[in-house]
C-alpha atoms as a PDB file:
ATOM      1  CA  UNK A   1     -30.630 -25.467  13.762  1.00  0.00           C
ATOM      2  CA  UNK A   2     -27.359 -23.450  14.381  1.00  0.00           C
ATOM      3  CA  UNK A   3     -27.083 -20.036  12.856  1.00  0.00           C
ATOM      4  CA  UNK A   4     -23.635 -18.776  11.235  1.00  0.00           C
ATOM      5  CA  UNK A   5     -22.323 -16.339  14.180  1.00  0.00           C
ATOM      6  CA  UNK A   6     -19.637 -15.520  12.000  1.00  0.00           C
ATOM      7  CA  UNK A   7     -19.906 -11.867  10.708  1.00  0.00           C
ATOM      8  CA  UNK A   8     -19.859 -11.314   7.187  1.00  0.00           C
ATOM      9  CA  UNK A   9     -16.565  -9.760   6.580  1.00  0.00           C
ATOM     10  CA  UNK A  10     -15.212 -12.651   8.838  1.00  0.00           C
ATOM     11  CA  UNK A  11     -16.535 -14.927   7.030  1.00  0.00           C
ATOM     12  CA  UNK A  12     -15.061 -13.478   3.708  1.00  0.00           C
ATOM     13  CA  UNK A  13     -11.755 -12.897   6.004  1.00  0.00           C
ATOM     14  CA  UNK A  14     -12.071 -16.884   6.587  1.00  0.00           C
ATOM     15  CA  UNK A  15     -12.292 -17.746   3.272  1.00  0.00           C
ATOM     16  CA  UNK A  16      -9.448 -15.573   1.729  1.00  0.00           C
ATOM     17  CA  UNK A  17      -6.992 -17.035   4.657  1.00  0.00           C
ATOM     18  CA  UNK A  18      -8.273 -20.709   3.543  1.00  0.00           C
ATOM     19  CA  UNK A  19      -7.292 -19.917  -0.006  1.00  0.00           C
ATOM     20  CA  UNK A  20      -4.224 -18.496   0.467  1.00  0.00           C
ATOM     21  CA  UNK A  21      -3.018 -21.346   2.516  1.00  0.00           C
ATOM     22  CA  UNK A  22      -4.118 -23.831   0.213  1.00  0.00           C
ATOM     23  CA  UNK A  23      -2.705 -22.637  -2.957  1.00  0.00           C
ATOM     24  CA  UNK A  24       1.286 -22.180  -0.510  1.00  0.00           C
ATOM     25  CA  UNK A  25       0.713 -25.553   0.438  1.00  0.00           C
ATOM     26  CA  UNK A  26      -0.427 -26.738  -3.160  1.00  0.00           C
ATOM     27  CA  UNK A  27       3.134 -24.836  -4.018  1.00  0.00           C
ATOM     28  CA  UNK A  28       4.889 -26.264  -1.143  1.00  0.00           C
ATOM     29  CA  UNK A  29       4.402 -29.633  -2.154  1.00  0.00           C
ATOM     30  CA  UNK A  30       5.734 -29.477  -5.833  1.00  0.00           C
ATOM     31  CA  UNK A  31       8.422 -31.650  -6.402  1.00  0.00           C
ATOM     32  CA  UNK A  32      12.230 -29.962  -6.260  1.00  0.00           C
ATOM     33  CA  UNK A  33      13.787 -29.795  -9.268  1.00  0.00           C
ATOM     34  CA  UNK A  34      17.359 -29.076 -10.567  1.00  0.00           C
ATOM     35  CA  UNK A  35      16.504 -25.276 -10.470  1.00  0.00           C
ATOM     36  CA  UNK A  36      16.974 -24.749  -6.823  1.00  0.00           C
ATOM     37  CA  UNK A  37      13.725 -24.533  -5.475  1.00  0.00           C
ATOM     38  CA  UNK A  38      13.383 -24.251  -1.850  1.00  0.00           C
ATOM     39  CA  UNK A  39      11.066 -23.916   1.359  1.00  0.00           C
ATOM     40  CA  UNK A  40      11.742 -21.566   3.676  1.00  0.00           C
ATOM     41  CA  UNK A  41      10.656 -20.005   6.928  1.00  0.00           C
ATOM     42  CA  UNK A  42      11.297 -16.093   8.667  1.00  0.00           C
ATOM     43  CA  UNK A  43      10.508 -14.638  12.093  1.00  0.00           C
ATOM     44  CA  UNK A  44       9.692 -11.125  11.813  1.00  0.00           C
ATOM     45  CA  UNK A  45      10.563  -8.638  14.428  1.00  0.00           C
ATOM     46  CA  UNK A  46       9.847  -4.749  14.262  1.00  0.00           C
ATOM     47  CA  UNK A  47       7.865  -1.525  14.305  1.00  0.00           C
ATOM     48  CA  UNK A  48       4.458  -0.802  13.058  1.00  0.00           C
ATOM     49  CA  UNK A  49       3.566   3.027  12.223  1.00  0.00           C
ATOM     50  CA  UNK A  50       0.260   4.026  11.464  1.00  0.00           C
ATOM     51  CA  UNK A  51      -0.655   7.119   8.900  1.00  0.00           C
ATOM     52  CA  UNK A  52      -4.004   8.479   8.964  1.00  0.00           C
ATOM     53  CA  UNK A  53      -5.968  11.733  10.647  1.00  0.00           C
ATOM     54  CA  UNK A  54      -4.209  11.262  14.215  1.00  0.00           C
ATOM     55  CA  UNK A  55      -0.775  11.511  12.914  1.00  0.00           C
ATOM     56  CA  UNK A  56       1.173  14.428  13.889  1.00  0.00           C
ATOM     57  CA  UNK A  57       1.057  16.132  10.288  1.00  0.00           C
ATOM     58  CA  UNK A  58      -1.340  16.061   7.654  1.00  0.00           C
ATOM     59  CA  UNK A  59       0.684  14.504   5.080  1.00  0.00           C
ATOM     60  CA  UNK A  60       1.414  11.142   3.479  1.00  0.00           C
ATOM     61  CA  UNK A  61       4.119  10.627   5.574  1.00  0.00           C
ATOM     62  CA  UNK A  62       3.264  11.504   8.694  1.00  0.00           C
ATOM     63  CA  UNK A  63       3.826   8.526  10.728  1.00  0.00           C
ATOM     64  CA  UNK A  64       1.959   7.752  14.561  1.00  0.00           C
ATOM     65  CA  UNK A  65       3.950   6.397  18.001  1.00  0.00           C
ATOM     66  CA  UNK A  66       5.679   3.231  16.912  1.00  0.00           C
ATOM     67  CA  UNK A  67       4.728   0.170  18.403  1.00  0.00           C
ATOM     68  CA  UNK A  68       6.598  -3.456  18.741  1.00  0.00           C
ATOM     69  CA  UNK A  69       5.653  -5.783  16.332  1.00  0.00           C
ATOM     70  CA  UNK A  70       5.911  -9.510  15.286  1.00  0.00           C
ATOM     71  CA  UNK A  71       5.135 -12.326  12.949  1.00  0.00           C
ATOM     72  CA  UNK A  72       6.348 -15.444  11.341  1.00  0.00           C
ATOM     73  CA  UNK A  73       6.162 -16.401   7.482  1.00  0.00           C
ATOM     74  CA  UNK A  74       6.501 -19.587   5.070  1.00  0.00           C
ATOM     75  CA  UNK A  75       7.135 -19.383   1.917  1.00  0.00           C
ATOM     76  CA  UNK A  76       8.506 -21.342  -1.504  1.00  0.00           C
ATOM     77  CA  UNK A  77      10.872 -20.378  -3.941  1.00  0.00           C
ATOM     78  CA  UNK A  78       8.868 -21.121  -7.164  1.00  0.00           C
ATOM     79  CA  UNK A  79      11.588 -19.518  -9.888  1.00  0.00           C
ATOM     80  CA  UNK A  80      15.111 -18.682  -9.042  1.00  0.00           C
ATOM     81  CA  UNK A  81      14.181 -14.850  -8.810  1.00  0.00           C
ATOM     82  CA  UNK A  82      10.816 -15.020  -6.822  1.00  0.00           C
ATOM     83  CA  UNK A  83       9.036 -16.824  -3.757  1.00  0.00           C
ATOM     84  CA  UNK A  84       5.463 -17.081  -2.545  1.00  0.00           C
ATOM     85  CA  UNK A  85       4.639 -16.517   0.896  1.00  0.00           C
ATOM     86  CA  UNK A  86       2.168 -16.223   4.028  1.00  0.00           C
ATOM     87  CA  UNK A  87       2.698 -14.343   6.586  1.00  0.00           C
ATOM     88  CA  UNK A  88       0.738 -14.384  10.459  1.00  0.00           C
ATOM     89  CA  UNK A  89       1.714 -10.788  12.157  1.00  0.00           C
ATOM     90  CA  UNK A  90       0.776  -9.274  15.659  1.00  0.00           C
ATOM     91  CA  UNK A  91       1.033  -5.945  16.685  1.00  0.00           C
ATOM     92  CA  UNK A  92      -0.640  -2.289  17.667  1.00  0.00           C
ATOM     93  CA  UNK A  93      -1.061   0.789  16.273  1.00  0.00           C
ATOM     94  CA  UNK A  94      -1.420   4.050  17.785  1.00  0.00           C
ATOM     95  CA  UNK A  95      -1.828   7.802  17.104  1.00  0.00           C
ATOM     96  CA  UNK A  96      -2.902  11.098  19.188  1.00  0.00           C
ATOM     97  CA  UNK A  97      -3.722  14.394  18.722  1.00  0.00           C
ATOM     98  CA  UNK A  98      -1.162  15.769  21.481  1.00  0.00           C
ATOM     99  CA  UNK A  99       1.577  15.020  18.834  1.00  0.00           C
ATOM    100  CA  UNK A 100      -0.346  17.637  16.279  1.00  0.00           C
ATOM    101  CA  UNK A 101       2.017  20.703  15.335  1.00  0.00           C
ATOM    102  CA  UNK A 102      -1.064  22.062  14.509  1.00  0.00           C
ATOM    103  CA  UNK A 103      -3.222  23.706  17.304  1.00  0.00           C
ATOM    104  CA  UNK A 104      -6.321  23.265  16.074  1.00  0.00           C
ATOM    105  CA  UNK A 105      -5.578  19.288  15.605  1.00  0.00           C
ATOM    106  CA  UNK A 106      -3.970  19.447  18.943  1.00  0.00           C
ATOM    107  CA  UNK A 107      -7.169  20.941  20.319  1.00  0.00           C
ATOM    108  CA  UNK A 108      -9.345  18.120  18.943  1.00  0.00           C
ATOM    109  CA  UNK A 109      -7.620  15.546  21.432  1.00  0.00           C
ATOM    110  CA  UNK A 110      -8.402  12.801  19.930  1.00  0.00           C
ATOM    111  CA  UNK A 111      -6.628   9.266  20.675  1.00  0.00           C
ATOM    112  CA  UNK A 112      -6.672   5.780  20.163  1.00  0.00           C
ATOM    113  CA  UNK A 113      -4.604   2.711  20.153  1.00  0.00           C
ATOM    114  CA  UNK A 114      -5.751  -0.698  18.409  1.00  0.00           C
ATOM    115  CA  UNK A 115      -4.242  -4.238  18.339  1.00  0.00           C
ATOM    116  CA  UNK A 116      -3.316  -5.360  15.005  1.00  0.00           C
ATOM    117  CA  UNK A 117      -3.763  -9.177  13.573  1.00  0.00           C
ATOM    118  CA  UNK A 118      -2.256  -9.582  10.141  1.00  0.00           C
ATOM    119  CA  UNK A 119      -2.842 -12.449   7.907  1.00  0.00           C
ATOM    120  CA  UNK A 120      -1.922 -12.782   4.250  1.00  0.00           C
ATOM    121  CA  UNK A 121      -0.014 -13.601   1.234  1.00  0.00           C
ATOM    122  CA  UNK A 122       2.515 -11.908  -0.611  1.00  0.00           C
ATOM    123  CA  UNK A 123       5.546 -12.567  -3.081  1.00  0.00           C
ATOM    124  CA  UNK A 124       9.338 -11.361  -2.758  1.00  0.00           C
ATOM    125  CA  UNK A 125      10.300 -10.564  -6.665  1.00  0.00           C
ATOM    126  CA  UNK A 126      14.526 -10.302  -6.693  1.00  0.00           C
ATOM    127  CA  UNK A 127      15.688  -7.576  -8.698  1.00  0.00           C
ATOM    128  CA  UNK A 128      19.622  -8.998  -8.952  1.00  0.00           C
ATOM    129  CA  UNK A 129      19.134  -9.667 -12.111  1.00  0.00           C
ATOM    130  CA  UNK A 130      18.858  -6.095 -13.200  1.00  0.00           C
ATOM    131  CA  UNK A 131      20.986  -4.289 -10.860  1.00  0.00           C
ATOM    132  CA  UNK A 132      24.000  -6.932 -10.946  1.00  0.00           C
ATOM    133  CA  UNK A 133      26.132  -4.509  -8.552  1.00  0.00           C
ATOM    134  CA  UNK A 134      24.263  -6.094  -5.789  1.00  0.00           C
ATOM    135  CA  UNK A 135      25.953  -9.499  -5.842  1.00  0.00           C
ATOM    136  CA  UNK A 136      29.077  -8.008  -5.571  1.00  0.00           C
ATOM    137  CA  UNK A 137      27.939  -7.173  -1.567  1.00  0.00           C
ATOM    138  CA  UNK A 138      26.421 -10.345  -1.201  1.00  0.00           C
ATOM    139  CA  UNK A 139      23.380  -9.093  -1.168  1.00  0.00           C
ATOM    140  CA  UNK A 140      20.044  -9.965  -2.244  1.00  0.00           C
ATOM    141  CA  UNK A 141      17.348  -7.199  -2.600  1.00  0.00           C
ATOM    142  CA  UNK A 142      13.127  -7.892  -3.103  1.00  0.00           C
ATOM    143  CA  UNK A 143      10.558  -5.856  -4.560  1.00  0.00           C
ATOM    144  CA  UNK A 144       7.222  -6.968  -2.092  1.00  0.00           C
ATOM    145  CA  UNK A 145       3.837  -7.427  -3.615  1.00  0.00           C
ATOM    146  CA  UNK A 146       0.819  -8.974  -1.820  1.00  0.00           C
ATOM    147  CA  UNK A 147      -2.405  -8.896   0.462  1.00  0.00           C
ATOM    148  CA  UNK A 148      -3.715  -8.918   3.678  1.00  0.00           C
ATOM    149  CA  UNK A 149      -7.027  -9.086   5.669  1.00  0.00           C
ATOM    150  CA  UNK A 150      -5.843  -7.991   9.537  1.00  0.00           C
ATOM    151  CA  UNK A 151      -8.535  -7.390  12.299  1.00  0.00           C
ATOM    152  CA  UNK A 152      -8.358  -3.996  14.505  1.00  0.00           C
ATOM    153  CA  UNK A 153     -10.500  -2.582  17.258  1.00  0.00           C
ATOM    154  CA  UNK A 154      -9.910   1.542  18.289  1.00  0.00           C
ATOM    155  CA  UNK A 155     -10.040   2.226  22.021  1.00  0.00           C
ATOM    156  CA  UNK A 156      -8.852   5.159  23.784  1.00  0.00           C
ATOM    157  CA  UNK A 157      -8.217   5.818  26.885  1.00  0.00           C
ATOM    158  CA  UNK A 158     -11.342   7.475  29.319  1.00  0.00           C
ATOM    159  CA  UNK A 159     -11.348   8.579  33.160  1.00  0.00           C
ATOM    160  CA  UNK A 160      -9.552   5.104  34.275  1.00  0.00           C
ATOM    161  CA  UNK A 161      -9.607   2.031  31.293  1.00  0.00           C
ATOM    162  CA  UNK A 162      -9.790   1.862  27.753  1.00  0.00           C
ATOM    163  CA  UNK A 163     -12.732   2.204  25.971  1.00  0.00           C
ATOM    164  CA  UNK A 164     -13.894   0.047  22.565  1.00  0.00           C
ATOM    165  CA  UNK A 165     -14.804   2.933  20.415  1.00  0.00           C
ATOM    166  CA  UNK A 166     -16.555   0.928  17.594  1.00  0.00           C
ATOM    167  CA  UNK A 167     -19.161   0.174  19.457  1.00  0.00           C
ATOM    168  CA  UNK A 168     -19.970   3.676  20.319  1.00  0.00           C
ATOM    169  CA  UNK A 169     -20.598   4.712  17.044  1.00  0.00           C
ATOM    170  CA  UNK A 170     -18.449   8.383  17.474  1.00  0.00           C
ATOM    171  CA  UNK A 171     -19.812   9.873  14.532  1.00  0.00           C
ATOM    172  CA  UNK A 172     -23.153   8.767  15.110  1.00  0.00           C
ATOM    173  CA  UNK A 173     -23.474   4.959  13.590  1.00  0.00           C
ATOM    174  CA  UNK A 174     -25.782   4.459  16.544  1.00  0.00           C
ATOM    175  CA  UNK A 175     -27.984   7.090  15.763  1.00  0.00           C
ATOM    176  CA  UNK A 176     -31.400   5.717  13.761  1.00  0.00           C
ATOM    177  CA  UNK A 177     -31.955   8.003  10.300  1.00  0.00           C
ATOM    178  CA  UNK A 178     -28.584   9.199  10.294  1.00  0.00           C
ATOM    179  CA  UNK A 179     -27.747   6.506   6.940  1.00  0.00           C
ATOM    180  CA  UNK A 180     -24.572   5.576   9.022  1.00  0.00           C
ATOM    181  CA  UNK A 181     -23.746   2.130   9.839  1.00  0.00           C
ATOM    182  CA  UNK A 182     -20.930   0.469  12.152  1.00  0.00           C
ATOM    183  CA  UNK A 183     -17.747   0.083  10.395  1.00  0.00           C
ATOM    184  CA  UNK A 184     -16.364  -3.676  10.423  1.00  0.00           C
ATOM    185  CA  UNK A 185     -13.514  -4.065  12.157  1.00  0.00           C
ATOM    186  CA  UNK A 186     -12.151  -6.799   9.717  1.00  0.00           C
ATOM    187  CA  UNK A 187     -10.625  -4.975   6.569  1.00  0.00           C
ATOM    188  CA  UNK A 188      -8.157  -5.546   3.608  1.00  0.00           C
ATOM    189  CA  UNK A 189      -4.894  -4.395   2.246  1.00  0.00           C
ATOM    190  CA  UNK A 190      -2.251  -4.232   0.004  1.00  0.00           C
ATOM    191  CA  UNK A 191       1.572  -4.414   0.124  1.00  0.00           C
ATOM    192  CA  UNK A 192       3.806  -2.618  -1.835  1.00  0.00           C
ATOM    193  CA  UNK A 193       7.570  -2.529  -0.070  1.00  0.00           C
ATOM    194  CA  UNK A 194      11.021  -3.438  -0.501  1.00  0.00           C
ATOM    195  CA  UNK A 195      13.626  -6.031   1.647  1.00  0.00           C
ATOM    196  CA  UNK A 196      17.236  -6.971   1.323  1.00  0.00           C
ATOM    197  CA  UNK A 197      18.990  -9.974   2.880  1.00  0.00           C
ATOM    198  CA  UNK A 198      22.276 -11.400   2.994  1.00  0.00           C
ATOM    199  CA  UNK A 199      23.319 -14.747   3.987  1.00  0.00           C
ATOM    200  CA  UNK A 200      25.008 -14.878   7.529  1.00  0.00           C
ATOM    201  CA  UNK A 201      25.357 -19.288   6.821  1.00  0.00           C
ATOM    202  CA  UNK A 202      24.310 -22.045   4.538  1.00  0.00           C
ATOM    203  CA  UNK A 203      20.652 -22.066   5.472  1.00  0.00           C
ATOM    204  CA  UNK A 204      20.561 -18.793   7.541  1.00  0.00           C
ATOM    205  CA  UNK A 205      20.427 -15.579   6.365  1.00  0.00           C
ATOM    206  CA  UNK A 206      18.992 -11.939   7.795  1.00  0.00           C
ATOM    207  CA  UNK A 207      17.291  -9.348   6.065  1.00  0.00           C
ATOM    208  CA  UNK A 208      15.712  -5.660   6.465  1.00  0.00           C
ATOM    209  CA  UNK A 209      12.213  -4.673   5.322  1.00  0.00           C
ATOM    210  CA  UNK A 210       9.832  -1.287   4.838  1.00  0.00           C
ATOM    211  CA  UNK A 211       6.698  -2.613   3.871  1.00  0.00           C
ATOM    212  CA  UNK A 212       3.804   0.045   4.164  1.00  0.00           C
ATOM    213  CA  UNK A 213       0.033  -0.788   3.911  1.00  0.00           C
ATOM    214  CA  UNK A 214      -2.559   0.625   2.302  1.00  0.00           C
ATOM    215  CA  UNK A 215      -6.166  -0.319   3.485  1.00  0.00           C
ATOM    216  CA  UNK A 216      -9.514  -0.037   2.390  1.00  0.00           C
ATOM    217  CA  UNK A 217     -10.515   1.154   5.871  1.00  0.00           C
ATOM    218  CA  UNK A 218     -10.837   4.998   7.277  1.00  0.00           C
ATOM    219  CA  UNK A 219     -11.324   3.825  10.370  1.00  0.00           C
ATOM    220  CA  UNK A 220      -8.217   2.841  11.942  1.00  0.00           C
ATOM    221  CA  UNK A 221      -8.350   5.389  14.430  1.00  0.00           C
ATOM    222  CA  UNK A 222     -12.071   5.602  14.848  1.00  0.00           C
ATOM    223  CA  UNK A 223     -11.950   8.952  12.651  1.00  0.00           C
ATOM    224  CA  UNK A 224     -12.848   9.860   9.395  1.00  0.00           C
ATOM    225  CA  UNK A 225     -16.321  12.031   8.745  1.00  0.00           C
ATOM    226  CA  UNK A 226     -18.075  14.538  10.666  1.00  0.00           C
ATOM    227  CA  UNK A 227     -19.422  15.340  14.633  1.00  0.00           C
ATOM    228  CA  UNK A 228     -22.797  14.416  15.333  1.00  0.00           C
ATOM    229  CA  UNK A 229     -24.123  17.705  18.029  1.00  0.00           C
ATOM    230  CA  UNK A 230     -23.459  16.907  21.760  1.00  0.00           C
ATOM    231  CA  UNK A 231     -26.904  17.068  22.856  1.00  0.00           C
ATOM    232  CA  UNK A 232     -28.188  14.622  20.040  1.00  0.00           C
ATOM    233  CA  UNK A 233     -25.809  12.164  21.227  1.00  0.00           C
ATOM    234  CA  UNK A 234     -27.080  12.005  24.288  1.00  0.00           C
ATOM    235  CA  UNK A 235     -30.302  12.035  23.283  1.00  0.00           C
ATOM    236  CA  UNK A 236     -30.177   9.266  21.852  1.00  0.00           C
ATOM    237  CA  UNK A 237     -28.890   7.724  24.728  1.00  0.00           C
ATOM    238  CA  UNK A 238     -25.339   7.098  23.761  1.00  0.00           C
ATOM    239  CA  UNK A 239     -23.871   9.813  26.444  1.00  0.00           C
ATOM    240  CA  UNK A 240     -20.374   7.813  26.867  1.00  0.00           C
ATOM    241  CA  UNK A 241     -19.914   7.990  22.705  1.00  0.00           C
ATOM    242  CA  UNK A 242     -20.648  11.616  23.121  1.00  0.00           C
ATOM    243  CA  UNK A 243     -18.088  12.157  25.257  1.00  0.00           C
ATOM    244  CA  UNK A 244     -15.352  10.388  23.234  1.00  0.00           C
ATOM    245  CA  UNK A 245     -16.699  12.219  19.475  1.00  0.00           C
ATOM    246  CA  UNK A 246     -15.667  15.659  20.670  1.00  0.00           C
ATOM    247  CA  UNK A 247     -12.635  15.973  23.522  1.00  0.00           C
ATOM    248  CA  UNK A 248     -12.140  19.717  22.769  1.00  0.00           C
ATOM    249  CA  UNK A 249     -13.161  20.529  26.465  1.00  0.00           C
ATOM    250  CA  UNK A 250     -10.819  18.284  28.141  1.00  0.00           C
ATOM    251  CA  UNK A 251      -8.233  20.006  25.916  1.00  0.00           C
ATOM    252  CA  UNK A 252      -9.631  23.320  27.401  1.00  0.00           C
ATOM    253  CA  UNK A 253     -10.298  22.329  31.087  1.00  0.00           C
ATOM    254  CA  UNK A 254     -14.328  23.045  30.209  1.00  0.00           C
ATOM    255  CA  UNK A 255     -17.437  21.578  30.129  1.00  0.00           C
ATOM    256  CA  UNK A 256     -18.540  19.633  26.626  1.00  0.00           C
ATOM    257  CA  UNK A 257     -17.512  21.691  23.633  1.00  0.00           C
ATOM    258  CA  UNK A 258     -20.866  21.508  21.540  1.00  0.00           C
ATOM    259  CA  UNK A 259     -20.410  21.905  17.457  1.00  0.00           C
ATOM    260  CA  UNK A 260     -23.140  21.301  14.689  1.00  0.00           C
ATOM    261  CA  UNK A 261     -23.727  17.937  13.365  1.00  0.00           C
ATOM    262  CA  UNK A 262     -21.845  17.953  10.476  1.00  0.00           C
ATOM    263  CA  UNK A 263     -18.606  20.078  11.354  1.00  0.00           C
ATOM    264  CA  UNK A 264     -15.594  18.057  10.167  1.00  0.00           C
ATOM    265  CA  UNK A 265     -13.811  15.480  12.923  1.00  0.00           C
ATOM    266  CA  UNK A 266     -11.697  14.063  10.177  1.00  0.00           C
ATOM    267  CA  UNK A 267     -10.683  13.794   6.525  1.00  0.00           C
ATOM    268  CA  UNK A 268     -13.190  10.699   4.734  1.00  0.00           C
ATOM    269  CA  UNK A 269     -11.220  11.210   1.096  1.00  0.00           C
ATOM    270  CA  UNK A 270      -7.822   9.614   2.428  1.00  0.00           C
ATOM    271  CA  UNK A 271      -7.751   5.982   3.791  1.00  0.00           C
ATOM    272  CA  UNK A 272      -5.347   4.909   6.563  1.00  0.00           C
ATOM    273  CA  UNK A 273      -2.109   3.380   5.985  1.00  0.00           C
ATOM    274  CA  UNK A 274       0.522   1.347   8.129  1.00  0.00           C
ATOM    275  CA  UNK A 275       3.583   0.295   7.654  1.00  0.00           C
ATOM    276  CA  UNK A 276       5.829  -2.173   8.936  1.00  0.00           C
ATOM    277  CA  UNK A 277       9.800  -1.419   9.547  1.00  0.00           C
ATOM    278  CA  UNK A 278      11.786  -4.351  10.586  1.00  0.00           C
ATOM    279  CA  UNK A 279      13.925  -6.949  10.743  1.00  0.00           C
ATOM    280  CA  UNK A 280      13.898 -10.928   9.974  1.00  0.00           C
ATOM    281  CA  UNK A 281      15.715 -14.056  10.138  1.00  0.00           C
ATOM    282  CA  UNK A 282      15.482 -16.321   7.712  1.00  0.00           C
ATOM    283  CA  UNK A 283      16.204 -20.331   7.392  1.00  0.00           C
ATOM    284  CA  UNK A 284      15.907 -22.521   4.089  1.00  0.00           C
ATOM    285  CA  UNK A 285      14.480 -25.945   4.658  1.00  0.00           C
ATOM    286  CA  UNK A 286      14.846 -28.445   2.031  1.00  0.00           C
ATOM    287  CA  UNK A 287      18.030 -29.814  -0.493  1.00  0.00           C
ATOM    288  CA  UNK A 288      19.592 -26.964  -2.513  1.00  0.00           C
ATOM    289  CA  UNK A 289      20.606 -27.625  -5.874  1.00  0.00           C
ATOM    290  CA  UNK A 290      24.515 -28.215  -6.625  1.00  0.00           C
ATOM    291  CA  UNK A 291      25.728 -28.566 -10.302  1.00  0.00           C
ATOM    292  CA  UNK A 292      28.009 -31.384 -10.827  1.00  0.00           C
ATOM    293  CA  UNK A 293      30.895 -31.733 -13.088  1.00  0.00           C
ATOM    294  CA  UNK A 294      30.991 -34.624 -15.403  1.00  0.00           C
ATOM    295  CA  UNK A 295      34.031 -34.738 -17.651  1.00  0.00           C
ATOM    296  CA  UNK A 296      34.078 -35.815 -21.004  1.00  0.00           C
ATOM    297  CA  UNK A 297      34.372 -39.543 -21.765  1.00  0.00           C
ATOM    298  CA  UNK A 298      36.932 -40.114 -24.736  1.00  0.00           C
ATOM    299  CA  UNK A 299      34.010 -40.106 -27.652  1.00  0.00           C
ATOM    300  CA  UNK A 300      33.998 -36.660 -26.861  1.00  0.00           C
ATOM    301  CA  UNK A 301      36.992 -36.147 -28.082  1.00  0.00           C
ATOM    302  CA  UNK A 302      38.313 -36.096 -31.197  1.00  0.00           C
ATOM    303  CA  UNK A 303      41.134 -38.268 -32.344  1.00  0.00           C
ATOM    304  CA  UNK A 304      43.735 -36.040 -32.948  1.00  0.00           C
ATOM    305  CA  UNK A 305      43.707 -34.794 -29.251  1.00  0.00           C
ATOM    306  CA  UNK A 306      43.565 -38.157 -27.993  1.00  0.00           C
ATOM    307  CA  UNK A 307      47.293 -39.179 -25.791  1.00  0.00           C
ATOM    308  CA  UNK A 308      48.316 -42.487 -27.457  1.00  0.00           C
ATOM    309  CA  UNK A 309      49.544 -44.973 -24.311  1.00  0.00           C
END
């Protein structure tokens, strides 16, 4: 008998993506009515910028290298003033310590650069129809709500090739009787942004978006508790993960700098963010709705008003 090879945050991954899909296409396939309602389909082009403890500042928003990024969406008008969508997006994320204002975070060296798959659902609310100074410019603007599970994997740079740093277990996730375990490299999260669009034809339109993530993840960059000691590392046998925990003495042109297990690598109370900055084009698929003008038939009228031939 086959075992399920699927890990289990895949397989919960899996499952999410399944349902998503199935309750657009269950929306999808409603019947148009006289309110307008309408299928539609984007292609996303932009910039991803990660936030987390190898951006250049500690702050909020204190954004990483950008890095090209792309997707493409479906998605149903289901009231005049809101749609339901999914979304596929690929991209990369990226931050280093040599960007640190800081000299002691510059003197941690740390790097890393991930690829980025993106899959999930989220909703476009219109806010026109408080703020009714927008259609005077034509424009439409969106509050965006949803959710995403998106798959990473850290890996910086070492000697000649990059390195998966999951697998290494940097803060000591390899180590027995350390209570740490391997962080998945499946994770979730949410969507809070804002888009505007404006139609450039009948079916066509473009549109602008800032759409930052928040995850549920630390790990982004392979950082986010404390340094397990040099020498245990490599006790243990893991004598490449030891070198990519602590580059301090690449920074300094020395041999391994050597701190106590337990000295701080990274901040474990904030969780990583990224956000996407973009562009997309957008085309409506499916019969509009036009209102027709009947006039009045003469029992509409009174008798009085009626022209006598």
């Amino acid at each position: 008998m086959l075992k399920n090879t699927i890990p289990g945050p895949d397989r919960l991954a899996l499952r999410l993506l399944c349902s998503l899909m199935l309750v657009l296409g269950m929306v999808v396939t409603l019947p148009q009515t006289g309110s307008g309602q309408m299928f539609h389909a984007r292609l996303h082009t932009g910039t991803l910028y990660y936030q987390g403890d190898l951006a250049p500042r500690p702050l909020k928003l204190s954004f990483g290298p950008g890095n090209l990024a792309w997707g493409i969406s479906g998605g149903y008008n289901i009231t005049p003033w809101m749609s339901l969508n999914s979304r596929f997006m690929i991209g990369r994320i990226s931050g280093n310590d040599s960007y640190a204002e800081d000299p002691g975070r510059k003197s941690r060296n740390l790097s890393f650069y991930s690829p980025l798959y993106e899959y999930g659902m989220y909703s476009d609310v219109c806010i026109n129809k408080l703020w009714k100074g927008l259609d005077k410019y034509k424009l439409r603007m969106y509050i965006n709500l949803g959710f995403n599970v998106f798959k990473f994997n850290p890996q910086a740079w070492y000697i000649d090739r990059y390195v998966e740093l999951q697998p290494l277990g940097t803060e000591g996730q390899t180590i027995p009787g350390t209570g740490k375990s391997k962080y998945s490299l499946t994770d979730f999260s949410r969507v809070i942004g804002f888009s505007t669009e404006f139609d450039i034809g009948k079916r066509w339109a473009l549109g602008l978006e800032l759409t930052p993530r928040k995850t549920w993840t630390d790990y982004l960059d392979d950082v986010s508790g404390t340094y397990v000691n040099y020498d245990e590392m490599v006790a243990s046998g893991n004598t490449l993960g030891a070198a990519l925990s602590n580059r301090t003495g690449e920074y300094l042109g020395t041999g391994p700098v050597k701190v106590a297990t337990g000295t701080g690598r990274g901040r474990p109370d904030k969780n990583d963010w990224y956000t996407f900055i973009g562009f997309y084009v957008k085309f409506r698929i499916g019969k509009a709705f036009v209102p027709t003008y009947h006039p009045p038939d003469d029992s509409d009228i009174p008798p009085d008003f009626l022209i006598k031939k």
